[in-house]
Protein backbone atom coordinates (compact mmCIF):
# COMPACT_ATOMS: atom_id res chain seq x y z
CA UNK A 1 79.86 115.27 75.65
CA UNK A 2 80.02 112.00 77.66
CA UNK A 3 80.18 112.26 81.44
CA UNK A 4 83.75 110.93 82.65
CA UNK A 5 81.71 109.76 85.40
CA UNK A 6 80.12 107.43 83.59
CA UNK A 7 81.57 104.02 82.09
CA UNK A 8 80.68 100.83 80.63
CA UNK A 9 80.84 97.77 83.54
CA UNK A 10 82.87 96.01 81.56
CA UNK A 11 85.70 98.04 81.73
CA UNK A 12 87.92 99.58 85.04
CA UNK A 13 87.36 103.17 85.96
CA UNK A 14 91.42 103.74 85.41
CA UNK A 15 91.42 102.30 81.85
CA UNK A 16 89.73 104.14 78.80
CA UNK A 17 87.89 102.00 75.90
CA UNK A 18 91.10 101.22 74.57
CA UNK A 19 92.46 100.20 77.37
CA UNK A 20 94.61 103.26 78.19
CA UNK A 21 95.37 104.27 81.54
CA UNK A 22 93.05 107.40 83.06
CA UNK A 23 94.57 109.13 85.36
CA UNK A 24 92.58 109.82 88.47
CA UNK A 25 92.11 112.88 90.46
CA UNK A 26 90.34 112.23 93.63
CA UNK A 27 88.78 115.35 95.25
CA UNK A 28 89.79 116.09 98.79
CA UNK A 29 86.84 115.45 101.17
CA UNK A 30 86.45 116.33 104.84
CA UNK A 31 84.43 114.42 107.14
CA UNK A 32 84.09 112.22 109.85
CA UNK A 33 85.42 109.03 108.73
CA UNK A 34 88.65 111.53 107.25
CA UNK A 35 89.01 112.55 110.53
CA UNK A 36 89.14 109.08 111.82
CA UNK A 37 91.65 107.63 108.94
CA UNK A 38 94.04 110.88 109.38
CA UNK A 39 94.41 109.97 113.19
CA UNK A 40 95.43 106.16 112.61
CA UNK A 41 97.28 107.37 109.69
CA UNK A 42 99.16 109.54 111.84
CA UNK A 43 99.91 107.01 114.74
CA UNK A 44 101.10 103.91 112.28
CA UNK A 45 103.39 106.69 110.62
CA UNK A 46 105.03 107.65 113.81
CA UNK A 47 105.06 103.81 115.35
CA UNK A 48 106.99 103.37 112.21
CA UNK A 49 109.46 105.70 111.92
CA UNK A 50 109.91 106.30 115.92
CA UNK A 51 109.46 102.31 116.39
CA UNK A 52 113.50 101.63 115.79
CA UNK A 53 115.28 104.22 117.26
CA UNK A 54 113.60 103.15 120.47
CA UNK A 55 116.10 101.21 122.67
CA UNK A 56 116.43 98.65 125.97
CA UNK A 57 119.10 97.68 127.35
CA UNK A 58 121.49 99.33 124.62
CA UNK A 59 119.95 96.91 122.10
CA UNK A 60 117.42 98.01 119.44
CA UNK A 61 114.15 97.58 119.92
CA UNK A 62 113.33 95.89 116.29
CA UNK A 63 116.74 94.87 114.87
CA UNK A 64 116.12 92.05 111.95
CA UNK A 65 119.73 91.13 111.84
CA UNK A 66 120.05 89.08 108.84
CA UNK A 67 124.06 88.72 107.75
CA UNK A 68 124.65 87.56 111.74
CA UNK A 69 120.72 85.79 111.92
CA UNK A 70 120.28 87.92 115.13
CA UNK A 71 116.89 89.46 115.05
CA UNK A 72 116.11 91.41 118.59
CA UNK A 73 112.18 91.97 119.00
CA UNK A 74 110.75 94.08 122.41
CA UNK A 75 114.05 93.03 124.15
CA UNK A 76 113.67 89.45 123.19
CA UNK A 77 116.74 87.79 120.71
CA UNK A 78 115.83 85.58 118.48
CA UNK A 79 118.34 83.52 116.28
CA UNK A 80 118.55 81.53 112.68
CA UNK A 81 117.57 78.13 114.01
CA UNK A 82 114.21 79.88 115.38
CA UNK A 83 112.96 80.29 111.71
CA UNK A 84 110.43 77.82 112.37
CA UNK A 85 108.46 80.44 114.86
CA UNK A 86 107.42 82.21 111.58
CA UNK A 87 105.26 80.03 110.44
CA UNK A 88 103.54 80.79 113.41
CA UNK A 89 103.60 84.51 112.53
CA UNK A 90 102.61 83.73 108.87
CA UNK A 91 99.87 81.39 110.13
CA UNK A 92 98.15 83.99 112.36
CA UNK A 93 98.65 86.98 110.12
CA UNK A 94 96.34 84.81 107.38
CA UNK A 95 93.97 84.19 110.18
CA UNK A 96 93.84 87.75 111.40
CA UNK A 97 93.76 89.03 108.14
CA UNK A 98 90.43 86.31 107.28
CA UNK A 99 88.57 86.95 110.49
CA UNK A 100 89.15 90.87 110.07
CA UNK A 101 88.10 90.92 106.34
CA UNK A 102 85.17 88.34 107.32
CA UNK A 103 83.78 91.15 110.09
CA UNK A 104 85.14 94.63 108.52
CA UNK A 105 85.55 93.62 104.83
CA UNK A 106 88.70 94.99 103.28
CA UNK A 107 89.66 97.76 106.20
CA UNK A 108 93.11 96.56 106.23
CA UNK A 109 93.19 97.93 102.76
CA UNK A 110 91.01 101.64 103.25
CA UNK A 111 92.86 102.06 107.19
CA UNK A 112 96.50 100.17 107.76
CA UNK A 113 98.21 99.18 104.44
CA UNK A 114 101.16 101.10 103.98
CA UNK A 115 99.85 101.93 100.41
CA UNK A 116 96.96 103.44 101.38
CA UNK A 117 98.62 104.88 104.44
CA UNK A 118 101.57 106.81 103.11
CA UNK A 119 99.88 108.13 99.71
CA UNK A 120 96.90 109.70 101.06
CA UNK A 121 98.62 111.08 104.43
CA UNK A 122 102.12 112.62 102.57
CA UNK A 123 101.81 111.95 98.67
CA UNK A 124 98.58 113.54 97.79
CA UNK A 125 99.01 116.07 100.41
CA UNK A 126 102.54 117.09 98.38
CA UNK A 127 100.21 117.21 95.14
CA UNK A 128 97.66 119.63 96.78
CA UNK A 129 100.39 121.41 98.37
CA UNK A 130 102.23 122.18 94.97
CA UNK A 131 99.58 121.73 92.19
CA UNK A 132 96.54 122.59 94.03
CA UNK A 133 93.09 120.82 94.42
CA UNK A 134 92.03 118.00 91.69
CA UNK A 135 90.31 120.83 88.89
CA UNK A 136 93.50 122.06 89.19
CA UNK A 137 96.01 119.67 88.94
CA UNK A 138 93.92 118.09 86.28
CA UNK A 139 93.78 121.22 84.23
CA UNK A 140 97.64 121.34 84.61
CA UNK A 141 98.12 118.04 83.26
CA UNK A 142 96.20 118.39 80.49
CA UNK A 143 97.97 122.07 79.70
CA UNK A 144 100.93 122.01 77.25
CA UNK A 145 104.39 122.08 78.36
CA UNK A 146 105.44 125.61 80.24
CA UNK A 147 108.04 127.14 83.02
CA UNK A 148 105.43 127.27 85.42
CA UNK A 149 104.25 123.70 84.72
CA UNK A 150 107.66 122.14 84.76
CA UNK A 151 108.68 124.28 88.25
CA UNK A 152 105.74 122.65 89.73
CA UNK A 153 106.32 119.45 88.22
CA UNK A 154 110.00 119.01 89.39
CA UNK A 155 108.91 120.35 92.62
CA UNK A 156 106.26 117.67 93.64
CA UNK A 157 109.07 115.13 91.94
CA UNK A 158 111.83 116.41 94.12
CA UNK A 159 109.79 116.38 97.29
CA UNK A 160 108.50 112.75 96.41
CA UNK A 161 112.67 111.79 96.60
CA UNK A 162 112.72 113.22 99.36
CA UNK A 163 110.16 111.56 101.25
CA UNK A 164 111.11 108.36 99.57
CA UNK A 165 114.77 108.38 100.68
CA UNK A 166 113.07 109.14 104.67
CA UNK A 167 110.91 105.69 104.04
CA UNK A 168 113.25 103.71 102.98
CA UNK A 169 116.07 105.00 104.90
CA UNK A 170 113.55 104.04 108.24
CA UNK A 171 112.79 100.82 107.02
CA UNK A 172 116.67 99.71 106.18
CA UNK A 173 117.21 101.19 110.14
CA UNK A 174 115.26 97.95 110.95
CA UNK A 175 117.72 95.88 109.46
CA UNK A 176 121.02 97.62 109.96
CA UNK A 177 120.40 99.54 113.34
CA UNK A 178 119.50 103.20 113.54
CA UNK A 179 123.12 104.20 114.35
CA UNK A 180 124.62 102.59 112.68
CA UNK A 181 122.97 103.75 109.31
CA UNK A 182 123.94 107.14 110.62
CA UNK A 183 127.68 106.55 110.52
CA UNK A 184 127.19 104.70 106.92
CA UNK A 185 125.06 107.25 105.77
CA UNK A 186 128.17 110.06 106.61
CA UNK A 187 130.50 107.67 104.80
CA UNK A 188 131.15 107.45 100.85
CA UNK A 189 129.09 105.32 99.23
CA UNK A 190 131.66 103.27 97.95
CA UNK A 191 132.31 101.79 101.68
CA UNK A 192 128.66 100.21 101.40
CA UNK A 193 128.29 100.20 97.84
CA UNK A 194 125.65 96.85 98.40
CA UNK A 195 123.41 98.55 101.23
CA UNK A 196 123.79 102.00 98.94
CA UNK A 197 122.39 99.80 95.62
CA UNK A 198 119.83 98.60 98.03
CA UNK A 199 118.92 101.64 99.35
CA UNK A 200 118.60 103.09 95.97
CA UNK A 201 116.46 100.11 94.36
CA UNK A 202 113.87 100.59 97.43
CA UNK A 203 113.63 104.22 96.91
CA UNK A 204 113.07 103.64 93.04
CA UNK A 205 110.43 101.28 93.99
CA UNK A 206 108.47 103.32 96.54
CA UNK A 207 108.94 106.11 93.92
CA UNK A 208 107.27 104.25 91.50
CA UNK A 209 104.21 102.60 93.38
CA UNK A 210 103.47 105.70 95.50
CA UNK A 211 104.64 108.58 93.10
CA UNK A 212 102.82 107.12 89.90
CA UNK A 213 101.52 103.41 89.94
CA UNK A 214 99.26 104.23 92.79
CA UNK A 215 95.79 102.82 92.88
CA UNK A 216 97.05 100.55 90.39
CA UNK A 217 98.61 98.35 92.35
CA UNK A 218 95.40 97.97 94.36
CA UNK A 219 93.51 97.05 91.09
CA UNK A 220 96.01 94.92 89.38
CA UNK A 221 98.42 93.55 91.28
CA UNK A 222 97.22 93.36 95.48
CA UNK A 223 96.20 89.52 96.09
CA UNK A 224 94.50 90.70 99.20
CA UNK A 225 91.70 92.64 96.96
CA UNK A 226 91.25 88.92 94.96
CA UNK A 227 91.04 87.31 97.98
CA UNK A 228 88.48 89.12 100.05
CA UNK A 229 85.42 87.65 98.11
CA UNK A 230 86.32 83.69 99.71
CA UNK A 231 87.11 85.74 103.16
CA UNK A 232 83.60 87.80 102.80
CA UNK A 233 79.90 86.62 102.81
CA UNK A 234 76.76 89.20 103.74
CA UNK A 235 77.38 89.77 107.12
CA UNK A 236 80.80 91.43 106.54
CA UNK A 237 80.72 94.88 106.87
CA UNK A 238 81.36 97.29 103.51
CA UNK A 239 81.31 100.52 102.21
CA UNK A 240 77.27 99.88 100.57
CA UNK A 241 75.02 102.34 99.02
CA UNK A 242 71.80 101.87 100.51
CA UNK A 243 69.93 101.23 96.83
CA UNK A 244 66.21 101.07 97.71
CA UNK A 245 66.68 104.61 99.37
CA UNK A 246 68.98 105.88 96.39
CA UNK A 247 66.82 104.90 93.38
CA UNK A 248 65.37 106.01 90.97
CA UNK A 249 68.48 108.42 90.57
CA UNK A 250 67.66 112.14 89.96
CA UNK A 251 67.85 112.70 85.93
CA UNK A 252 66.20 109.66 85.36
CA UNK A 253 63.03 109.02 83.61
CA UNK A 254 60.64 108.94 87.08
CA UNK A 255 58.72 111.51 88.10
CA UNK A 256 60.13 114.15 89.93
CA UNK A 257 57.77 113.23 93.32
CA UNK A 258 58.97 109.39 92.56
CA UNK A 259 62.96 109.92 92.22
CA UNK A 260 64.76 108.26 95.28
CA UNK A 261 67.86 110.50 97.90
CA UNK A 262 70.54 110.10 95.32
CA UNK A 263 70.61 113.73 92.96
CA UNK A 264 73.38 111.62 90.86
CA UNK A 265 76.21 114.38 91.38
CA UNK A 266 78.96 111.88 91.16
CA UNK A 267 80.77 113.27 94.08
CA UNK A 268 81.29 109.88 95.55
CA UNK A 269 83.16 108.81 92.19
CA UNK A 270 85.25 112.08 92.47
CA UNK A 271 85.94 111.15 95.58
CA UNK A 272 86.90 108.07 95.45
CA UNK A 273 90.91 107.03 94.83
CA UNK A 274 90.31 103.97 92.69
CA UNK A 275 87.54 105.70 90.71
CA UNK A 276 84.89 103.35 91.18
CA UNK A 277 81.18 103.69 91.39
CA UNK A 278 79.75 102.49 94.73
CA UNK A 279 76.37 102.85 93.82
CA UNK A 280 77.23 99.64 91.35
CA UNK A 281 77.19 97.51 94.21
CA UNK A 282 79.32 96.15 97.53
CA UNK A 283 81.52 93.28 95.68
CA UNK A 284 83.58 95.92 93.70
CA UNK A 285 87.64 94.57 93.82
CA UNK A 286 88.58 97.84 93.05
CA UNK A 287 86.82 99.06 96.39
CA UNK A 288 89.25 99.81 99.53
CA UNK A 289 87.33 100.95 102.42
CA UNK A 290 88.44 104.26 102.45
CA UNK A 291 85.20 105.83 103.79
CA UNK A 292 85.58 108.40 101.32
CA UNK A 293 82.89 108.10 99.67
CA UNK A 294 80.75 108.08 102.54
CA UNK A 295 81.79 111.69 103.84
CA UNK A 296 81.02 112.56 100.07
CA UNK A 297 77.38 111.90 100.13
CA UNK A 298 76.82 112.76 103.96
CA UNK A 299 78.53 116.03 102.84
CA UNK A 300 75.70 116.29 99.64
CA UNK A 301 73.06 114.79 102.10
CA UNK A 302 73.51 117.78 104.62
CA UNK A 303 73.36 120.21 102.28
CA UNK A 304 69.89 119.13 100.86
CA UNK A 305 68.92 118.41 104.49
CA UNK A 306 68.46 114.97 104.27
CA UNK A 307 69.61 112.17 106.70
CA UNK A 308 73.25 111.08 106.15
CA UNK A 309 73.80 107.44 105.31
CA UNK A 310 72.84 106.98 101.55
CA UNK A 311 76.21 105.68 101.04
CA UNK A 312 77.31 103.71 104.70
CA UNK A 313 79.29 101.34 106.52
CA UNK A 314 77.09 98.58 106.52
CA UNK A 315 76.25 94.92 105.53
CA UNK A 316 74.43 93.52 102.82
CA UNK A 317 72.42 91.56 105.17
CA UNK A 318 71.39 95.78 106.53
CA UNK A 319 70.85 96.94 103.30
CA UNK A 320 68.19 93.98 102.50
CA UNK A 321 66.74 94.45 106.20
CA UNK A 322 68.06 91.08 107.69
CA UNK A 323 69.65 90.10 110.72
CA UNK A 324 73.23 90.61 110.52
CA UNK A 325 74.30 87.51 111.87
CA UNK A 326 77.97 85.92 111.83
CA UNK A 327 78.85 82.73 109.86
CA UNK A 328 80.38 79.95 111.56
CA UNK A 329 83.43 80.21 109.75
CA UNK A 330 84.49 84.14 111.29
CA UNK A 331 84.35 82.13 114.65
CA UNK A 332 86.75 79.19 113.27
CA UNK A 333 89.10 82.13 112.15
CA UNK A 334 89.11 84.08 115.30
CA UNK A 335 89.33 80.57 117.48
CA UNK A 336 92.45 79.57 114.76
CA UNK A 337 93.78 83.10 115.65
CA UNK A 338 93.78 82.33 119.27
CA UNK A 339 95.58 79.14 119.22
CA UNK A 340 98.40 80.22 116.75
CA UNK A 341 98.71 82.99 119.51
CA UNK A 342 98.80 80.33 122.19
CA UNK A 343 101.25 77.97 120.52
CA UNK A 344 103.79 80.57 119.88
CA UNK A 345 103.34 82.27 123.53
CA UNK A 346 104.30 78.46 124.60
CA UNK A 347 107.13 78.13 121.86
CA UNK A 348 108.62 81.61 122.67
CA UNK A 349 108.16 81.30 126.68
CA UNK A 350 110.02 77.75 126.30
CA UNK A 351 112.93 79.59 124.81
CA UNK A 352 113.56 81.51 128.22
CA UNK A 353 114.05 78.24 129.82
CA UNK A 354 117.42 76.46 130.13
CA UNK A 355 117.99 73.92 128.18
CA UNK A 356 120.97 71.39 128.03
CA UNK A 357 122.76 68.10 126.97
CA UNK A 358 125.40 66.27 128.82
CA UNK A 359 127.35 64.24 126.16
CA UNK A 360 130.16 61.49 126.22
CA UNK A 361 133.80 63.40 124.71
CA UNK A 362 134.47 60.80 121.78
CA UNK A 363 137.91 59.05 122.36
CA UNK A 364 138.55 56.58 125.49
CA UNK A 365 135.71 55.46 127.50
CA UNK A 366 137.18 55.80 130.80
CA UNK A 367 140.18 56.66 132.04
CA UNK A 368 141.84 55.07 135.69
CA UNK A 369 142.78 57.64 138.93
CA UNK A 370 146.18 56.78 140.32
CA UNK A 371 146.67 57.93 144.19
CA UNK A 372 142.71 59.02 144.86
CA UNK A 373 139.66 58.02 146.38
CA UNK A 374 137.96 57.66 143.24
CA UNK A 375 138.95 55.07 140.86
CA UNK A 376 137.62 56.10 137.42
CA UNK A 377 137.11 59.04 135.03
CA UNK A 378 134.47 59.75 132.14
CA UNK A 379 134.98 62.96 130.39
CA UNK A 380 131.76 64.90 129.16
CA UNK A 381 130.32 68.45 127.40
CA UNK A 382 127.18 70.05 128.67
CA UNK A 383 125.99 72.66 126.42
CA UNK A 384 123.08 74.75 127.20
CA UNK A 385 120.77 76.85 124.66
CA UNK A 386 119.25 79.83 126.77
CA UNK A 387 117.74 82.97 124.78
CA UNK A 388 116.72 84.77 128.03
CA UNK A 389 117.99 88.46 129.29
CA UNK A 390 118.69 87.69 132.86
CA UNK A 391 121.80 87.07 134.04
CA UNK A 392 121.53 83.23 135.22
CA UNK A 393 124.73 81.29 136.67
CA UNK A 394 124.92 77.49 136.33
CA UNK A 395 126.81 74.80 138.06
CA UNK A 396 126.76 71.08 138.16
CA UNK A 397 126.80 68.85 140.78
CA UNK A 398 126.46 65.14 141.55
CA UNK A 399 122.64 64.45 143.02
CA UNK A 400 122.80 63.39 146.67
CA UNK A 401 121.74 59.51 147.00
CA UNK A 402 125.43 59.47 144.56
CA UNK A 403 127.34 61.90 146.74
CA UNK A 404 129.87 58.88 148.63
CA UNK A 405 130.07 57.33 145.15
CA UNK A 406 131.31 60.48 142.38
CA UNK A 407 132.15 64.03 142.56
CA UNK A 408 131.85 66.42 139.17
CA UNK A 409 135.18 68.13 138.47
CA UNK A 410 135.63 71.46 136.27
CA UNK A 411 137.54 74.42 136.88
CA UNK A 412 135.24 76.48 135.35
CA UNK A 413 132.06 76.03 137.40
CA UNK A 414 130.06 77.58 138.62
CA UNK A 415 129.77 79.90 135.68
CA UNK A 416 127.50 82.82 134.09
CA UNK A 417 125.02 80.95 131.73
CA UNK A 418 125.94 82.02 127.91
CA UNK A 419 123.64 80.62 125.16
CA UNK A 420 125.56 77.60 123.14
CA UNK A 421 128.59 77.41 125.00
CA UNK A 422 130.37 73.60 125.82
CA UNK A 423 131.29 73.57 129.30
CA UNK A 424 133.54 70.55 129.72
CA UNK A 425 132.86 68.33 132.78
CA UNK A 426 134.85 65.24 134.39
CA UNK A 427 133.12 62.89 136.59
CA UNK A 428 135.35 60.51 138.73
CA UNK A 429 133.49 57.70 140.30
CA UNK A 430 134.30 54.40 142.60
CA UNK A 431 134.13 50.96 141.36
CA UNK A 432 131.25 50.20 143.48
CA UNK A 433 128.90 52.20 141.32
CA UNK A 434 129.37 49.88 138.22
CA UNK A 435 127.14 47.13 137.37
CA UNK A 436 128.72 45.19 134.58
CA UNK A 437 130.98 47.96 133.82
CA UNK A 438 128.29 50.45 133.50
CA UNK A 439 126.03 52.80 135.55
CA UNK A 440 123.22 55.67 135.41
CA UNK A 441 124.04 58.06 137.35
CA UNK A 442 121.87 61.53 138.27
CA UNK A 443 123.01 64.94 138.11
CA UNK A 444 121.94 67.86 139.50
CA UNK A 445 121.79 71.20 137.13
CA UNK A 446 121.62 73.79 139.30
CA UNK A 447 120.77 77.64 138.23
CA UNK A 448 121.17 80.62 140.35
CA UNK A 449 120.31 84.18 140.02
CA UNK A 450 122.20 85.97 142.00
CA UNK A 451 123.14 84.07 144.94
CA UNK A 452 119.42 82.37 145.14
CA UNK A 453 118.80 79.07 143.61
CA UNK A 454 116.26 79.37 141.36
CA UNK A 455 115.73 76.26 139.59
CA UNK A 456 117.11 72.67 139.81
CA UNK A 457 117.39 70.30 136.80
CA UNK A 458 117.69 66.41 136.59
CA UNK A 459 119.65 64.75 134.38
CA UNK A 460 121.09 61.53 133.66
CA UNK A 461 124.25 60.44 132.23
CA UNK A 462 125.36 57.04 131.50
CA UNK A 463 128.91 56.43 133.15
CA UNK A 464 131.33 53.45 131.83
CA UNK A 465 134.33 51.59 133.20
CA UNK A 466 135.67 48.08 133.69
CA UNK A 467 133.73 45.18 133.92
CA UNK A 468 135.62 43.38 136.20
């Protein structure tokens, strides 16, 4: 009978000869490296689903506003026009991404992708919960139809739904606020018959990927897994079996004295939740990062008192005994990743400060003052784009080498500073100011917090009358 274990390299470990899917049945392993995945598991879960029902200042902490363009981030609001900043974020997250995959490999894949992340913490602990370890719940697949079989069956389904409606219900609290989605979620269906569509398209979807599709998506359809290799070279560090210690394999033709650590049990493949073979080599697509492999074998290696590390987190550059030295290019990421950082810490921090246009009110250039010490009158709209939290009031004034020559009038001012609001101004002025019916004249933006002046801000406006 042919070893499962064992398959032609031409061909994926989930596919038969013809093609067919094989379903996989990773075995549970315990081990360091577990231990280490279950606790950032465990924290990226709870950032997630405690993350938006955190709030400051009455406003959610992550609230992606789309129908109003609002989008509040860590107490900072962000608006449509802004959309610009995420090429910035898209920018970096390519650069992270290349200078993490260029040092770790593909650990974003084995330790933080929701994929990974949510199957192996709640999915696969619901299958060993209700079907039992992977003998088992193979042997159940493979037994015909029966009560017992179906129970279990609709069980594990119904507790996937569940689960699934939690996800997605967290992630649409991003977008529609936490309370809110409480009060819709106590409503009919029919009131928010788009958001409930949504809602149910999402939790088909995660049903789907993490119920069935599984580590197929990380074989067929992930870029990231096709795009490691340009990211990679043989300094990056991988989940490597260490071959010249490993081979020749036990079973094979050597002599017993000659054969290398590796007894060929095939508990790494077991193991493993895309079903490869990591003793085929370190450039496998199909090959996450999990680690899970390497508790395998250390697991094997204790128990035939050997040292642990057949299978390791190492380099290729290790396993051939040279210096594990970093390629120019993981230092170009890394520096590219700094100064995305840096240009949208300046973009963002620019958006706190005050910002503001004094235009000319279309119509009549100037108007004459009857019965006052000034003579003239141009009318004029300062509006002011602040994004900041602090409560900031703003007033206008004339600067002082113009003080004997034009006053600002408005009713309004001084005035709380609100993001994109006109404030219309009227500056009277005396002949003497004109030079051929025309004058620059400098005023004074002044911002207060409180009753301290905080900040003052030059401008100039051109001011028009007669030329005579």
């Amino acid at each position: 009978m042919q070893n499962r274990n064992e398959y032609h390299e031409s061909r994926l470990a989930t596919t038969d000869e013809h093609g067919h899917r094989v379903t996989l049945y990773p075995e549970d392993i315990s081990g360091i490296w577990k231990k280490r995945r279950k606790i950032i598991y465990a924290i990226l879960i709870g950032i997630y689903l405690i993350l938006p029902w955190i709030y400051i200042n009455g406003k959610q902490i992550i609230l992606l506003n789309l129908p109003k363009r609002e989008f509040y981030i860590f107490g900072m609001t962000f608006y449509g026009h802004d959309g610009p900043l995420i090429i910035f974020l898209l920018l970096g997250f390519v650069l992270l991404i290349a200078f993490v995959t260029s040092v770790w490999g593909r650990v974003w894949c084995g330790w933080a992708c929701p994929q990974t992340v949510f199957i192996d913490s709640i999915y696969r602990f619901i299958d060993r919960m209700v079907e039992g370890n992977a003998r088992a719940r193979r042997k159940l697949d493979e037994s015909p139809m029966s009560a017992i079989k179906f129970f279990k069956k609709a069980l594990k389904w119904l507790l996937y739904i569940v689960v699934s409606l939690h996800i997605v219900h967290s992630f649409l609290g991003y977008f529609v606020g936490t309370h809110h989605l409480i009060e819709i979620s106590l409503q009919s269906p029919f009131k928010n018959i788009e958001l409930f569509i949504l809602m149910l398209i999402l939790t088909g979807i995660i049903l789907f990927d993490f119920g069935w599709f599984r580590e197929q998506f990380c074989v067929i359809a992930c870029p990231y897994g096709r795009m490691q290799s340009v990211f990679m070279d043989e300094s990056s560090y991988v989940v490597g079996y260490d071959y010249n210690r490993g081979e020749p394999r036990r079973g094979s033709a050597q002599e017993k004295s000659d054969e290398g650590d590796c007894i060929n049990c095939y508990r790494c493949v077991k193991a493993c939740p895309t079903g490869i073979d990591i003793r085929r080599g370190t450039q496998q697509l199909e090959c996450i990062n999990c680690t899970m492999c390497i508790d395998a074998c250390d697991e094997i290696m204790e128990k035939l008192h050997k040292p642990k590390g057949l299978i390791s987190y190492t380099s290729e550059n290790i396993l051939e005994g040279k210096p594990n030295k970093r390629s120019f290019r993981t230092y170009i990421y890394i520096l590219g990743v700094f100064l995305v950082i840096g240009g949208l810490f300046i973009t963002v921090s620019r958006r706190f400060e005050v910002h503001s246009k004094l235009l000319r009110v279309p119509g009549e250039p100037y108007t004459v003052v009857e019965n006052d010490e000034y003579e003239y009158l141009n009318r004029y709209t300062a509006r002011q784009h602040y994004y900041g939290s602090e409560k900031l009031i703003i007033d206008y004034q004339v600067a002082k080498e113009f003080k004997d020559l034009a006053t600002i009038v408005s009713p309004i001012l001084p005035k709380e500073l609100v993001n994109n609001e006109e404030l219309f101004l009227f500056i009277k002025f005396k002949k003497d100011l004109l030079n051929n019916g025309s004058a620059v004249l400098i005023i004074d933006e002044l911002l207060y917090k409180g009753d301290k002046l905080i900040k003052t801000n030059k401008k100039e406006v051109k001011i028009v009358g007669p030329l005579n």
